[in-house]
PDB file of N, CA and C in Angstrom:
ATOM      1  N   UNK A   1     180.367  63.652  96.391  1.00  0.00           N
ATOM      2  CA  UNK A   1     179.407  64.584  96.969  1.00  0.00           C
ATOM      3  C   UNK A   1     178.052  64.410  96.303  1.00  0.00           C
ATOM      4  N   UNK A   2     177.268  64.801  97.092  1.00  0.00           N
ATOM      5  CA  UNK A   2     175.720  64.658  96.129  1.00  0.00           C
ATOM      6  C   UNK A   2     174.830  66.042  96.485  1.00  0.00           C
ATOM      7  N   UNK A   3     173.876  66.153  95.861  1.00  0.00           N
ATOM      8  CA  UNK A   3     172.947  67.354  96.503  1.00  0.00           C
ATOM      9  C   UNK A   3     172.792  67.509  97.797  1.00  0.00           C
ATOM     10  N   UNK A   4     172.474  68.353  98.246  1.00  0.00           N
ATOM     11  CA  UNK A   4     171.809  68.426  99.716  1.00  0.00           C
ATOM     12  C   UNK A   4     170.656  68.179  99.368  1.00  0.00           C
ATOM     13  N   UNK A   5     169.821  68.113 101.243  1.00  0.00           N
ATOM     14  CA  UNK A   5     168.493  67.279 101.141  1.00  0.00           C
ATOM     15  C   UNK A   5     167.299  68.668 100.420  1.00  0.00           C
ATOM     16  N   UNK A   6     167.862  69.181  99.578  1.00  0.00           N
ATOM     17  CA  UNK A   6     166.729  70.533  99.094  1.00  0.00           C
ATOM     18  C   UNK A   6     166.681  69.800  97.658  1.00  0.00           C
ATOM     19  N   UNK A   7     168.226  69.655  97.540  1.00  0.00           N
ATOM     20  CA  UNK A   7     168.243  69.280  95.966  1.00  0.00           C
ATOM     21  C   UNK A   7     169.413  70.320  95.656  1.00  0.00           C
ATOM     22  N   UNK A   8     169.821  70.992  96.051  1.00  0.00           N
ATOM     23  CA  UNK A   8     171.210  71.929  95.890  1.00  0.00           C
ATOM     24  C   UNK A   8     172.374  71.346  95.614  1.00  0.00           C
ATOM     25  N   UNK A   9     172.980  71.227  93.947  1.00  0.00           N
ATOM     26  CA  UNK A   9     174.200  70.614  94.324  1.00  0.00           C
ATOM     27  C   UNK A   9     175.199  71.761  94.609  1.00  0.00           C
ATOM     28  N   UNK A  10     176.385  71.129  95.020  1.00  0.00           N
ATOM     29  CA  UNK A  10     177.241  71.470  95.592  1.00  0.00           C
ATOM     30  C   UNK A  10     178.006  72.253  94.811  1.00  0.00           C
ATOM     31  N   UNK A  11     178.787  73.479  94.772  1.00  0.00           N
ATOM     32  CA  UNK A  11     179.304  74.109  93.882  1.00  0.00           C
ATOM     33  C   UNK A  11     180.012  73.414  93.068  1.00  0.00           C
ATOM     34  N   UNK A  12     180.592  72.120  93.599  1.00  0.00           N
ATOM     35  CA  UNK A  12     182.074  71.610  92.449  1.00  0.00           C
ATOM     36  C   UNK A  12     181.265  70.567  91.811  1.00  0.00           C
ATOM     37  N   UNK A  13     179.500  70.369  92.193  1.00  0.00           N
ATOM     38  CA  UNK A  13     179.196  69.269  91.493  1.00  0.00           C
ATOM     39  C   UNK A  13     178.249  70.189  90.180  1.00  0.00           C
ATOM     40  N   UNK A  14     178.063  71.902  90.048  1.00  0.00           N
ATOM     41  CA  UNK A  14     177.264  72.272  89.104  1.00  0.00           C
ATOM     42  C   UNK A  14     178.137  71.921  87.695  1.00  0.00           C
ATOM     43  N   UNK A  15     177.566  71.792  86.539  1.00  0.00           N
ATOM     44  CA  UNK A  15     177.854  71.505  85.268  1.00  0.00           C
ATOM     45  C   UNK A  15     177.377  72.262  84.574  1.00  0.00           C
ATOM     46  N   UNK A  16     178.205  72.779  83.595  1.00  0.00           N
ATOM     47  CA  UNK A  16     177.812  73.815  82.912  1.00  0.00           C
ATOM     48  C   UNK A  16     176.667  73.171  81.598  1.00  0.00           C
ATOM     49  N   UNK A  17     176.740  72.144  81.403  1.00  0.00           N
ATOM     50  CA  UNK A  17     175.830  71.884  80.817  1.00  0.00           C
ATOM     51  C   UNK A  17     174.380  71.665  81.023  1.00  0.00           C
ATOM     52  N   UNK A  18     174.300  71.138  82.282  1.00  0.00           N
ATOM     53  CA  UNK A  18     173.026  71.312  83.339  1.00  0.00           C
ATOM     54  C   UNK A  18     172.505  72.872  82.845  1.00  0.00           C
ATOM     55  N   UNK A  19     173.496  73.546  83.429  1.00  0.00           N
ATOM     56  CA  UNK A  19     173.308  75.115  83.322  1.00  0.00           C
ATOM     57  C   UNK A  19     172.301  75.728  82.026  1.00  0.00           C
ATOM     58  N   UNK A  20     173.394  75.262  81.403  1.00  0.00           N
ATOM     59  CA  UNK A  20     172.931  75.999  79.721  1.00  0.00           C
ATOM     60  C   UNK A  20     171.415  75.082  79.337  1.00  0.00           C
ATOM     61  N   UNK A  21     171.599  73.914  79.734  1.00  0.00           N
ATOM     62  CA  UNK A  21     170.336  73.004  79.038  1.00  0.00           C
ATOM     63  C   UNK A  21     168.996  73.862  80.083  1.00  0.00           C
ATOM     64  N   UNK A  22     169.278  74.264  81.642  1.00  0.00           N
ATOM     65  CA  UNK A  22     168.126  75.230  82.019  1.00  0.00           C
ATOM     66  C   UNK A  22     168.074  76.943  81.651  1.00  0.00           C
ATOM     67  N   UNK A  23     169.177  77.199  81.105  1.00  0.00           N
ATOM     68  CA  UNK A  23     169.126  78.585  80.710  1.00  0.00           C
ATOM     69  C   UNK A  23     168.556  78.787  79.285  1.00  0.00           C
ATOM     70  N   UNK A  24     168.233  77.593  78.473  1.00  0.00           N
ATOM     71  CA  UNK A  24     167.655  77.115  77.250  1.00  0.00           C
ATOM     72  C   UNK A  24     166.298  77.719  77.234  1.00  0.00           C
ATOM     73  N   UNK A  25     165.437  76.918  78.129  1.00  0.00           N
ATOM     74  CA  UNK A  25     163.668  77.909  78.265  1.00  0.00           C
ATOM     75  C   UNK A  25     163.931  79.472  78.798  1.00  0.00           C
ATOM     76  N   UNK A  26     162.894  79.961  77.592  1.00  0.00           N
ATOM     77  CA  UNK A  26     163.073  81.343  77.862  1.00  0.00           C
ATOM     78  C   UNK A  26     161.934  81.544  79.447  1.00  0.00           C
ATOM     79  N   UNK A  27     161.276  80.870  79.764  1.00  0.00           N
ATOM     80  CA  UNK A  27     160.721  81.100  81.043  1.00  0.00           C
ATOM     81  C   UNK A  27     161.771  80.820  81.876  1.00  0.00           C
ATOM     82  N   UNK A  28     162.506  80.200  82.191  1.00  0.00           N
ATOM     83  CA  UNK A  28     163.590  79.924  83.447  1.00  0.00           C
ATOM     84  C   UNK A  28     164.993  80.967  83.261  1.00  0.00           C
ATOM     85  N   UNK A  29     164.772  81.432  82.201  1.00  0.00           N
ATOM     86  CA  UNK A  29     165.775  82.549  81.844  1.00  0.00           C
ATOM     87  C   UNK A  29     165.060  83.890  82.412  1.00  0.00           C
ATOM     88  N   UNK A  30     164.134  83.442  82.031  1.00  0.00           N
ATOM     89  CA  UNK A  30     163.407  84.766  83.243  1.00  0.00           C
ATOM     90  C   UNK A  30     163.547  84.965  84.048  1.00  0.00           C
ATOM     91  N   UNK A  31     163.445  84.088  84.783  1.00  0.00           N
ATOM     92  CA  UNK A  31     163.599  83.623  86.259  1.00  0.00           C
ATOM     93  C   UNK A  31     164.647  84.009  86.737  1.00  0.00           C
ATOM     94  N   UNK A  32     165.560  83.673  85.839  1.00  0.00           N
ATOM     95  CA  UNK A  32     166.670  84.140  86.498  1.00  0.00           C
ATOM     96  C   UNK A  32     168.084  85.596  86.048  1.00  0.00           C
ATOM     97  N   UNK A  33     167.208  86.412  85.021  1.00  0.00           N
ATOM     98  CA  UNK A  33     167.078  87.823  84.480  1.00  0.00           C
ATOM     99  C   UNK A  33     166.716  87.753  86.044  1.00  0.00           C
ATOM    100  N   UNK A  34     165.682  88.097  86.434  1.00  0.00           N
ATOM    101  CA  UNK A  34     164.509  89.150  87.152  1.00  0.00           C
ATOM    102  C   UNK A  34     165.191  89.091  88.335  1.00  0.00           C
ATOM    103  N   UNK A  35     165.725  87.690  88.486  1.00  0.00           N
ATOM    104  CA  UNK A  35     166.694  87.503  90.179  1.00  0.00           C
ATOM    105  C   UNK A  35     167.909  88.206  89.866  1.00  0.00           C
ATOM    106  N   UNK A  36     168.379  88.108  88.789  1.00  0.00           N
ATOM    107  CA  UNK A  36     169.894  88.970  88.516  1.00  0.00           C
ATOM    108  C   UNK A  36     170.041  90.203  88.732  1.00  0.00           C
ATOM    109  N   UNK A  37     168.199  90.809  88.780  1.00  0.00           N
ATOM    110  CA  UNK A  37     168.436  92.282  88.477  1.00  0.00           C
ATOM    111  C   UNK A  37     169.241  92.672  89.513  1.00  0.00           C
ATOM    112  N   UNK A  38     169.002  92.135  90.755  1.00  0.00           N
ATOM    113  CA  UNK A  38     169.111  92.228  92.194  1.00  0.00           C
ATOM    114  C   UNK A  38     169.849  91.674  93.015  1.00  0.00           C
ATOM    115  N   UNK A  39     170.719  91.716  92.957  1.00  0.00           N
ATOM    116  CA  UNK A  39     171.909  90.662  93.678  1.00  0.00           C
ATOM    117  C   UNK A  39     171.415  89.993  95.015  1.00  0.00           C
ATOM    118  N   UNK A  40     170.697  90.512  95.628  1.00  0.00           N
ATOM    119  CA  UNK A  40     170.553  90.178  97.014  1.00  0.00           C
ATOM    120  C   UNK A  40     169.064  89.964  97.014  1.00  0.00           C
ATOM    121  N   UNK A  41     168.109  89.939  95.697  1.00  0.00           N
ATOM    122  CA  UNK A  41     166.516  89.586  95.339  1.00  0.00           C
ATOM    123  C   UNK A  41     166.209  88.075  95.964  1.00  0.00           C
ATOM    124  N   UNK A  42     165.259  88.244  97.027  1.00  0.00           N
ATOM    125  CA  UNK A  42     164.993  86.708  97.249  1.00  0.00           C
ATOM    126  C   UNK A  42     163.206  86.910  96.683  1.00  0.00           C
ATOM    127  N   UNK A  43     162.813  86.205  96.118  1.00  0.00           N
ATOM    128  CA  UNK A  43     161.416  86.137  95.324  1.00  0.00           C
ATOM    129  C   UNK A  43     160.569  85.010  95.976  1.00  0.00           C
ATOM    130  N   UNK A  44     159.296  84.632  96.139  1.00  0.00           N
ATOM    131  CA  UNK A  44     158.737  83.697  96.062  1.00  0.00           C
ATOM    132  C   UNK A  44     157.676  83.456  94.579  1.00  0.00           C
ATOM    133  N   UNK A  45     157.834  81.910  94.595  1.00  0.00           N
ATOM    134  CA  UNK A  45     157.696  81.610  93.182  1.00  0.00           C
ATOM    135  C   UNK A  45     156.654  82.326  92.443  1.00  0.00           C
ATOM    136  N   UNK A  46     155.861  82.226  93.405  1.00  0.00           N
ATOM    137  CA  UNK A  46     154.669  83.333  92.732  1.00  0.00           C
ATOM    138  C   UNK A  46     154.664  84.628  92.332  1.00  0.00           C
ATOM    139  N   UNK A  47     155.993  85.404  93.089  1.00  0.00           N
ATOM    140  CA  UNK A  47     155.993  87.159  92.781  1.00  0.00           C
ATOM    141  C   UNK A  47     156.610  86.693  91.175  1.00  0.00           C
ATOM    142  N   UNK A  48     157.133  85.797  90.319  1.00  0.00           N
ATOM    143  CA  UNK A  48     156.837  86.099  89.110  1.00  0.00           C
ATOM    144  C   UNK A  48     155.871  85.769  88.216  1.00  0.00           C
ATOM    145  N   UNK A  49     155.967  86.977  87.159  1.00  0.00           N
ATOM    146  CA  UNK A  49     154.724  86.288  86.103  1.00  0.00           C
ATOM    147  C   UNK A  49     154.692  85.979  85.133  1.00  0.00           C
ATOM    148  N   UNK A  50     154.778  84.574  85.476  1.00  0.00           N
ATOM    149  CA  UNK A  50     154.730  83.311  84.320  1.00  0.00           C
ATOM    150  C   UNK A  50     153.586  82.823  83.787  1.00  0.00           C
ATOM    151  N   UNK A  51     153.591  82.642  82.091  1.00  0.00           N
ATOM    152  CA  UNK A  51     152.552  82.199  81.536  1.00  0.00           C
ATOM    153  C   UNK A  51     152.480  81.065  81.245  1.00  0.00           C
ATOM    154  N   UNK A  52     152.608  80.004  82.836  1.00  0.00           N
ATOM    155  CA  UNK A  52     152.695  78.818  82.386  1.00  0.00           C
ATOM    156  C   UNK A  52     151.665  78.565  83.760  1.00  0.00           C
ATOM    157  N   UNK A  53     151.011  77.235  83.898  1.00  0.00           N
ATOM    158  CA  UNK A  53     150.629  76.689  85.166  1.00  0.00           C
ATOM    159  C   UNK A  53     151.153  76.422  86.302  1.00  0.00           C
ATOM    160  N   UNK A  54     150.944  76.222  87.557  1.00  0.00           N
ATOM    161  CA  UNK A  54     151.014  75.733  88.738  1.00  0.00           C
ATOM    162  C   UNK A  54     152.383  74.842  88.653  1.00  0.00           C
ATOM    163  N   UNK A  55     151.937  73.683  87.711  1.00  0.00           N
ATOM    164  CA  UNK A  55     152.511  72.631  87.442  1.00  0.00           C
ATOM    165  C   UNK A  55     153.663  72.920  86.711  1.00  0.00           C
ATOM    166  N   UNK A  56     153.507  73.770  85.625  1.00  0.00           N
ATOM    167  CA  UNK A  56     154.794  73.894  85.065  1.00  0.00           C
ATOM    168  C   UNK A  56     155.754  75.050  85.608  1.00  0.00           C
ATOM    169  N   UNK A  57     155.109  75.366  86.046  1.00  0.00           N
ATOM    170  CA  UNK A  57     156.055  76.958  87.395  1.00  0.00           C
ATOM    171  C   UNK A  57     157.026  75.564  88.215  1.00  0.00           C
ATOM    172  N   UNK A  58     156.244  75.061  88.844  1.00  0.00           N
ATOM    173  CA  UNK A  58     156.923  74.011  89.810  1.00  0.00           C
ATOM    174  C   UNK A  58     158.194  73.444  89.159  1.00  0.00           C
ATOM    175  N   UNK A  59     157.713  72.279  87.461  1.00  0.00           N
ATOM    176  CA  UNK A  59     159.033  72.155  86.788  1.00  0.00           C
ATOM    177  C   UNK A  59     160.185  72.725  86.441  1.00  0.00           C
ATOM    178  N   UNK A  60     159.573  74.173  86.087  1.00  0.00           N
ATOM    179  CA  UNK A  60     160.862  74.724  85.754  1.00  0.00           C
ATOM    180  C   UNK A  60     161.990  75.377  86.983  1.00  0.00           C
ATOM    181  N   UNK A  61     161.005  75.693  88.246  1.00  0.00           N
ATOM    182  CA  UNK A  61     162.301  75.922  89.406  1.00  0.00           C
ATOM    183  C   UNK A  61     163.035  75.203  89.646  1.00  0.00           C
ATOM    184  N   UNK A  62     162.394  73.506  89.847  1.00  0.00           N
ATOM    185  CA  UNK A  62     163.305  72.449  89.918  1.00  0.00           C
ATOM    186  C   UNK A  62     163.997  72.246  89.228  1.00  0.00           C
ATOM    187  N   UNK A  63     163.626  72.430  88.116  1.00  0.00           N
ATOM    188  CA  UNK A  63     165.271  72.503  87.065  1.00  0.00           C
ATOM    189  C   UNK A  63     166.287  73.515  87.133  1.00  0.00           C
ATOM    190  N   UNK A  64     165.598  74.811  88.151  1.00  0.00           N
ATOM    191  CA  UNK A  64     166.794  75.591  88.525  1.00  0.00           C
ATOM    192  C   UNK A  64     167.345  75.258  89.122  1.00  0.00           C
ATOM    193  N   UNK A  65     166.682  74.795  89.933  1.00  0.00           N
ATOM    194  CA  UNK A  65     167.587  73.997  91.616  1.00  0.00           C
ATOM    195  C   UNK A  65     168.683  73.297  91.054  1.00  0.00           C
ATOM    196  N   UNK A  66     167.962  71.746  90.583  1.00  0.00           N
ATOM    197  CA  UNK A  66     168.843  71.105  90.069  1.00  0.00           C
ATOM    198  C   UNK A  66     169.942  71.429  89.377  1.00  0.00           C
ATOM    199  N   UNK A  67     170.205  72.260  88.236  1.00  0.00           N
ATOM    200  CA  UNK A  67     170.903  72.926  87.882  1.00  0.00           C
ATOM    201  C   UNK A  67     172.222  73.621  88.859  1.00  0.00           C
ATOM    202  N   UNK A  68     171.716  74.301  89.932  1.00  0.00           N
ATOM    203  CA  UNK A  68     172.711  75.234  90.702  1.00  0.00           C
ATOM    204  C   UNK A  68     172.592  76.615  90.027  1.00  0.00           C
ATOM    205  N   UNK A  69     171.648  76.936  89.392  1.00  0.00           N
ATOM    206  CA  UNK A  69     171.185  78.565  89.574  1.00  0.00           C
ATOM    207  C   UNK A  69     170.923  79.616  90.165  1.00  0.00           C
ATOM    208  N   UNK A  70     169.436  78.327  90.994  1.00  0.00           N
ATOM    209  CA  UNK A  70     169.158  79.338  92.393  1.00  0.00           C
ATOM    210  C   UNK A  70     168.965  78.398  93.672  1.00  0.00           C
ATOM    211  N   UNK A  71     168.593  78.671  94.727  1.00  0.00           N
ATOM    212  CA  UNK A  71     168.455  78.397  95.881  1.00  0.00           C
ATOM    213  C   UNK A  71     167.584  78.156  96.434  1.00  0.00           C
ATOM    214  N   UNK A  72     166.520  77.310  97.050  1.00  0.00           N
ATOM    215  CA  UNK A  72     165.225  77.487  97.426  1.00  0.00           C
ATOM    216  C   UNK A  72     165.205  77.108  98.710  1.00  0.00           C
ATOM    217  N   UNK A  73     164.126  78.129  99.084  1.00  0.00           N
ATOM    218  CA  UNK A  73     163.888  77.741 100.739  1.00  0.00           C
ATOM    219  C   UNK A  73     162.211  77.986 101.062  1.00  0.00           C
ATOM    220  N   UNK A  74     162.001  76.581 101.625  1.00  0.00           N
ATOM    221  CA  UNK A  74     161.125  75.971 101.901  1.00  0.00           C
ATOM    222  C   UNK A  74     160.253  76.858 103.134  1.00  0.00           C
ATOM    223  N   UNK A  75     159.121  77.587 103.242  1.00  0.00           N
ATOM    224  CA  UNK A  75     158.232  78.520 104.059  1.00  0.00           C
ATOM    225  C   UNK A  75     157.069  77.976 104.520  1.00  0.00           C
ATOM    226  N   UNK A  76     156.516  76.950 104.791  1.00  0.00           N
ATOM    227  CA  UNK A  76     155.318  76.034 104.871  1.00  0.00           C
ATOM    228  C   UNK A  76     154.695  76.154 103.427  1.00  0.00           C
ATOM    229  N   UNK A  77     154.028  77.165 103.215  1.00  0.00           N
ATOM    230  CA  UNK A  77     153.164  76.655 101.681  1.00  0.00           C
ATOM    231  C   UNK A  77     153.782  77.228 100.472  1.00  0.00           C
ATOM    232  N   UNK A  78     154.839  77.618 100.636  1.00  0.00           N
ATOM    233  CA  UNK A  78     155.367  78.670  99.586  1.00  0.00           C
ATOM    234  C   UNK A  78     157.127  78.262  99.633  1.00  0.00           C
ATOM    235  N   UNK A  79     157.421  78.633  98.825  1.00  0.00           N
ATOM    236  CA  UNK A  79     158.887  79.046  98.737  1.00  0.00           C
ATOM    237  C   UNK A  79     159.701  80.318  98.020  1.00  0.00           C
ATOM    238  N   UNK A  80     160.588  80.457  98.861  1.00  0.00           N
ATOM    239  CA  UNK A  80     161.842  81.465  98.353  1.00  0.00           C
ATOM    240  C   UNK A  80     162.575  81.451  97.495  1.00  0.00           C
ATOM    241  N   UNK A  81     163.291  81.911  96.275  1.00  0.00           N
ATOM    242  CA  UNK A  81     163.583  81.715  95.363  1.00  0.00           C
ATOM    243  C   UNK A  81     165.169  83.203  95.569  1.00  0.00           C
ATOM    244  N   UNK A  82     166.375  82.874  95.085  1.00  0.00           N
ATOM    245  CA  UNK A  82     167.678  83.306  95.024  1.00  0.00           C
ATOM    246  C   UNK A  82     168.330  83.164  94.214  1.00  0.00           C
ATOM    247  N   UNK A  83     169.198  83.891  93.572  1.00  0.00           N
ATOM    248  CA  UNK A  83     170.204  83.372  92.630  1.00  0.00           C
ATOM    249  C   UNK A  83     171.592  83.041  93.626  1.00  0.00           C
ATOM    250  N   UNK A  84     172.039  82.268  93.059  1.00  0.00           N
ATOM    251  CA  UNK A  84     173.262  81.482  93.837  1.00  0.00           C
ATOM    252  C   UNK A  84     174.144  82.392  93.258  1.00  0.00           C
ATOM    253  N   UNK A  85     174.616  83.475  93.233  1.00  0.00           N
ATOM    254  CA  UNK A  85     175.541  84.357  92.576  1.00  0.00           C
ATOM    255  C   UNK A  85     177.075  84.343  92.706  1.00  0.00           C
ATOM    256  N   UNK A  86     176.980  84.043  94.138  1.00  0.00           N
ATOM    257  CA  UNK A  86     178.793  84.100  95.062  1.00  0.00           C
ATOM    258  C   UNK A  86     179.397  82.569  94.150  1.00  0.00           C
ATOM    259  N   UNK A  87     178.415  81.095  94.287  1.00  0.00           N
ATOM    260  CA  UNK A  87     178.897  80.083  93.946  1.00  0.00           C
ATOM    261  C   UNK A  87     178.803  80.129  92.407  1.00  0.00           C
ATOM    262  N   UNK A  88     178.133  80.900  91.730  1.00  0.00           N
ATOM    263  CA  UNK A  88     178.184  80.776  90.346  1.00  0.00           C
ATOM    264  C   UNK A  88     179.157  81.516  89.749  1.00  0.00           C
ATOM    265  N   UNK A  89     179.616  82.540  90.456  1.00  0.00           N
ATOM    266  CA  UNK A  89     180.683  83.245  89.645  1.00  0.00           C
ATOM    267  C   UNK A  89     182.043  82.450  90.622  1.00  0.00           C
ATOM    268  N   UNK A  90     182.169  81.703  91.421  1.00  0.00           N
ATOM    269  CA  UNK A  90     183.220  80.795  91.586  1.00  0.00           C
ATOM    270  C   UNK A  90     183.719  80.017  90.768  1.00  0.00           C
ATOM    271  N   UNK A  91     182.484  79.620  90.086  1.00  0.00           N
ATOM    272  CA  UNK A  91     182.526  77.904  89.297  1.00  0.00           C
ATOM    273  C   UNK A  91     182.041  78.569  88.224  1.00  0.00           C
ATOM    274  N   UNK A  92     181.696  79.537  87.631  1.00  0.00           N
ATOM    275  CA  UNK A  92     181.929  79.913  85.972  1.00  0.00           C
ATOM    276  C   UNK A  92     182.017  81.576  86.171  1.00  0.00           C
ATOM    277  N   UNK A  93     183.138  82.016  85.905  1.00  0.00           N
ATOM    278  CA  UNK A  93     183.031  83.534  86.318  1.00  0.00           C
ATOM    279  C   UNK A  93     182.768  84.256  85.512  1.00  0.00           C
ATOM    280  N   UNK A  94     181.746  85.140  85.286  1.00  0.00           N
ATOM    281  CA  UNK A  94     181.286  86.358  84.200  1.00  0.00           C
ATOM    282  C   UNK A  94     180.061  85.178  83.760  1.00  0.00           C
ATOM    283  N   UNK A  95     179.569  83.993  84.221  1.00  0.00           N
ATOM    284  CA  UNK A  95     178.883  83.420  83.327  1.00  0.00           C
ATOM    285  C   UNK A  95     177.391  84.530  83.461  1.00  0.00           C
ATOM    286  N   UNK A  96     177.246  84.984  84.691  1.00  0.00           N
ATOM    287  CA  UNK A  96     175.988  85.940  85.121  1.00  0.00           C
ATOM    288  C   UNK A  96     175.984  87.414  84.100  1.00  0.00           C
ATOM    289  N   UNK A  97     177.319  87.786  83.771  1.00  0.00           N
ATOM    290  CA  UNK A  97     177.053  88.790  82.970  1.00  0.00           C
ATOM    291  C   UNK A  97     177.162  88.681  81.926  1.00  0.00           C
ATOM    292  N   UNK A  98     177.522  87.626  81.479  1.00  0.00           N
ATOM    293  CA  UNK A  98     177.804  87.287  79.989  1.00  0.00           C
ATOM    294  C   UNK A  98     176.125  87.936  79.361  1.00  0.00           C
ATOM    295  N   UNK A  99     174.863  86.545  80.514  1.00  0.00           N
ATOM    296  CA  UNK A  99     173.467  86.423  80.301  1.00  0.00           C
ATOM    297  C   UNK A  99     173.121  87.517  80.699  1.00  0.00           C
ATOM    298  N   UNK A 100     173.368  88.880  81.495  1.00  0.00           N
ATOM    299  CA  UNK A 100     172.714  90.079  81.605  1.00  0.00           C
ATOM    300  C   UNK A 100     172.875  90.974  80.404  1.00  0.00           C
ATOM    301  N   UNK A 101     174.673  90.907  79.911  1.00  0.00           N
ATOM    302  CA  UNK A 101     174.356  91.564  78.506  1.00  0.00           C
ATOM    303  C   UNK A 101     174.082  90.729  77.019  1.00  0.00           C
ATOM    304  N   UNK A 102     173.676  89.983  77.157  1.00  0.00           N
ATOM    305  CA  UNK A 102     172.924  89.732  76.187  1.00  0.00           C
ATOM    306  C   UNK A 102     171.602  89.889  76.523  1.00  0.00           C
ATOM    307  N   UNK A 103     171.283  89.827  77.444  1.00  0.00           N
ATOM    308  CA  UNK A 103     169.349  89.997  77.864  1.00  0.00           C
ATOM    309  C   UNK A 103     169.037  91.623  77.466  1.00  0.00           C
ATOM    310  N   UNK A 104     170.140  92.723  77.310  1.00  0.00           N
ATOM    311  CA  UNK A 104     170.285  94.145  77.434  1.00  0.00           C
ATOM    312  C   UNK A 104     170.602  94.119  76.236  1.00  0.00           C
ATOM    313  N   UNK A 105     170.968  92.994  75.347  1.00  0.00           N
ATOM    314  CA  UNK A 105     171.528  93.394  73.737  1.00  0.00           C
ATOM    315  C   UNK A 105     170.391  92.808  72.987  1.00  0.00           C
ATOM    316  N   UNK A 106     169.575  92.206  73.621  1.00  0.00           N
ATOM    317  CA  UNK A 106     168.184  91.527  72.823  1.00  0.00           C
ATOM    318  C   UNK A 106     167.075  91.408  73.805  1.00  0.00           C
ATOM    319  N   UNK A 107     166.448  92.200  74.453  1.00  0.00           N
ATOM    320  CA  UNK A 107     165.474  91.519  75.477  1.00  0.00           C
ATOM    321  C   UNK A 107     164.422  90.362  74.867  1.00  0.00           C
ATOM    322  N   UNK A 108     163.784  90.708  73.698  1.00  0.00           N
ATOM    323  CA  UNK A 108     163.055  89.876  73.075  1.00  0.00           C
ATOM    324  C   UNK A 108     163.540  88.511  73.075  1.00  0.00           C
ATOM    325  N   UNK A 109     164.281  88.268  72.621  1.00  0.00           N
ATOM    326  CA  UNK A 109     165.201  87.382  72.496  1.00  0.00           C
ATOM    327  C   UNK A 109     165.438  86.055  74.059  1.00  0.00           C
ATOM    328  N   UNK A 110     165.971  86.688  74.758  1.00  0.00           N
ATOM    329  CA  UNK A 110     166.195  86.283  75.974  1.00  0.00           C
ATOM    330  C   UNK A 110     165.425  85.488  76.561  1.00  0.00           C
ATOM    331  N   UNK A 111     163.938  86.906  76.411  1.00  0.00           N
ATOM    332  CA  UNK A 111     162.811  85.975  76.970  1.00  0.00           C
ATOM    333  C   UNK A 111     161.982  85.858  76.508  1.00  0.00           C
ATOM    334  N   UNK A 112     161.985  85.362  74.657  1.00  0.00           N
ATOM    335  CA  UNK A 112     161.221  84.537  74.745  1.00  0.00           C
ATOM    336  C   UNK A 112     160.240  85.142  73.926  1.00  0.00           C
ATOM    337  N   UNK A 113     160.089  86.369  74.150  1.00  0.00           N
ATOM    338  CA  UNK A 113     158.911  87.402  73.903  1.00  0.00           C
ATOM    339  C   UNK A 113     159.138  87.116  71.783  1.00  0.00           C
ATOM    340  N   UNK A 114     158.051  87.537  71.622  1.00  0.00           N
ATOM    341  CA  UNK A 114     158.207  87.821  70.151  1.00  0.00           C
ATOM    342  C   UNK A 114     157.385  89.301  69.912  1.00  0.00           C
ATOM    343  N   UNK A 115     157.920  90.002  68.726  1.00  0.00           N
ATOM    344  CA  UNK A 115     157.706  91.230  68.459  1.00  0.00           C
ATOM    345  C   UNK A 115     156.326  91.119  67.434  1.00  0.00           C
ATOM    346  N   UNK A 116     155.674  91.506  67.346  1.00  0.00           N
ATOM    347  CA  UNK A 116     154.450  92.173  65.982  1.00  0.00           C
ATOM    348  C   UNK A 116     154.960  92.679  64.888  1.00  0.00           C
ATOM    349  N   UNK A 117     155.455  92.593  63.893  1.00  0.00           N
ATOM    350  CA  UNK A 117     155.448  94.118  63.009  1.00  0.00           C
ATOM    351  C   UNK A 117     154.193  94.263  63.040  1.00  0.00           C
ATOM    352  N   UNK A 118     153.885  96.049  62.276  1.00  0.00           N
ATOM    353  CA  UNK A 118     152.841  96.801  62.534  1.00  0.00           C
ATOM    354  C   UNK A 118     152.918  97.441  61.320  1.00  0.00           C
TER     355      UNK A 118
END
């Protein structure tokens, strides 16, 4: 089997290592926190806010795609953004809540953020 023509692989072709190596940047962990909140959240890339460029917004979805995180669908100048939830808890089950409670046991942490002392 290979991707589809989006770049979607196929549920039996995601790898959990793919996975973890994109759940690694705390920006694409964002990405996909903010889609988790919402089971049924479809986003376009832009409704999040990332402190990265054009260019690197672009890299890091594709590494979701690639991955098998989320889903993208193509709108003429824009795209849609999904978490693949049904196929991810097929092919690693609890892996979605494992990453919600830990994002709820450290938010800082998760994403990325760093704290001040004061």
């Amino acid at each position: 089997m290979m991707p589809d023509e989006n770049g979607h692989p196929d549920v039996g072709e995601m790898e959990i290592g793919a996975i973890f190596a994109a759940l690694a940047d705390p920006v694409r962990r964002k990405v996909v926190l903010a889609l988790a909140a919402d089971r049924d959240c479809i986003r376009h890339c832009s409704a999040f806010d990332l402190p990265v460029t054009k260019a690197t917004r672009t890299h890091h979805f594709r590494v979701l795609r690639k991955s098998g995180l989320i889903r993208q669908v193509d709108l003429g100048n824009s795209r849609t953004n999904q978490l693949r939830w049904s196929d991810l808890e097929r092919r690693f089950p609890d892996l979605l809540r494992l990453l919600a409670a830990e994002a709820a046991a450290d938010p800082a942490r998760t994403t990325g953020e760093t704290t001040r002392a004061g």
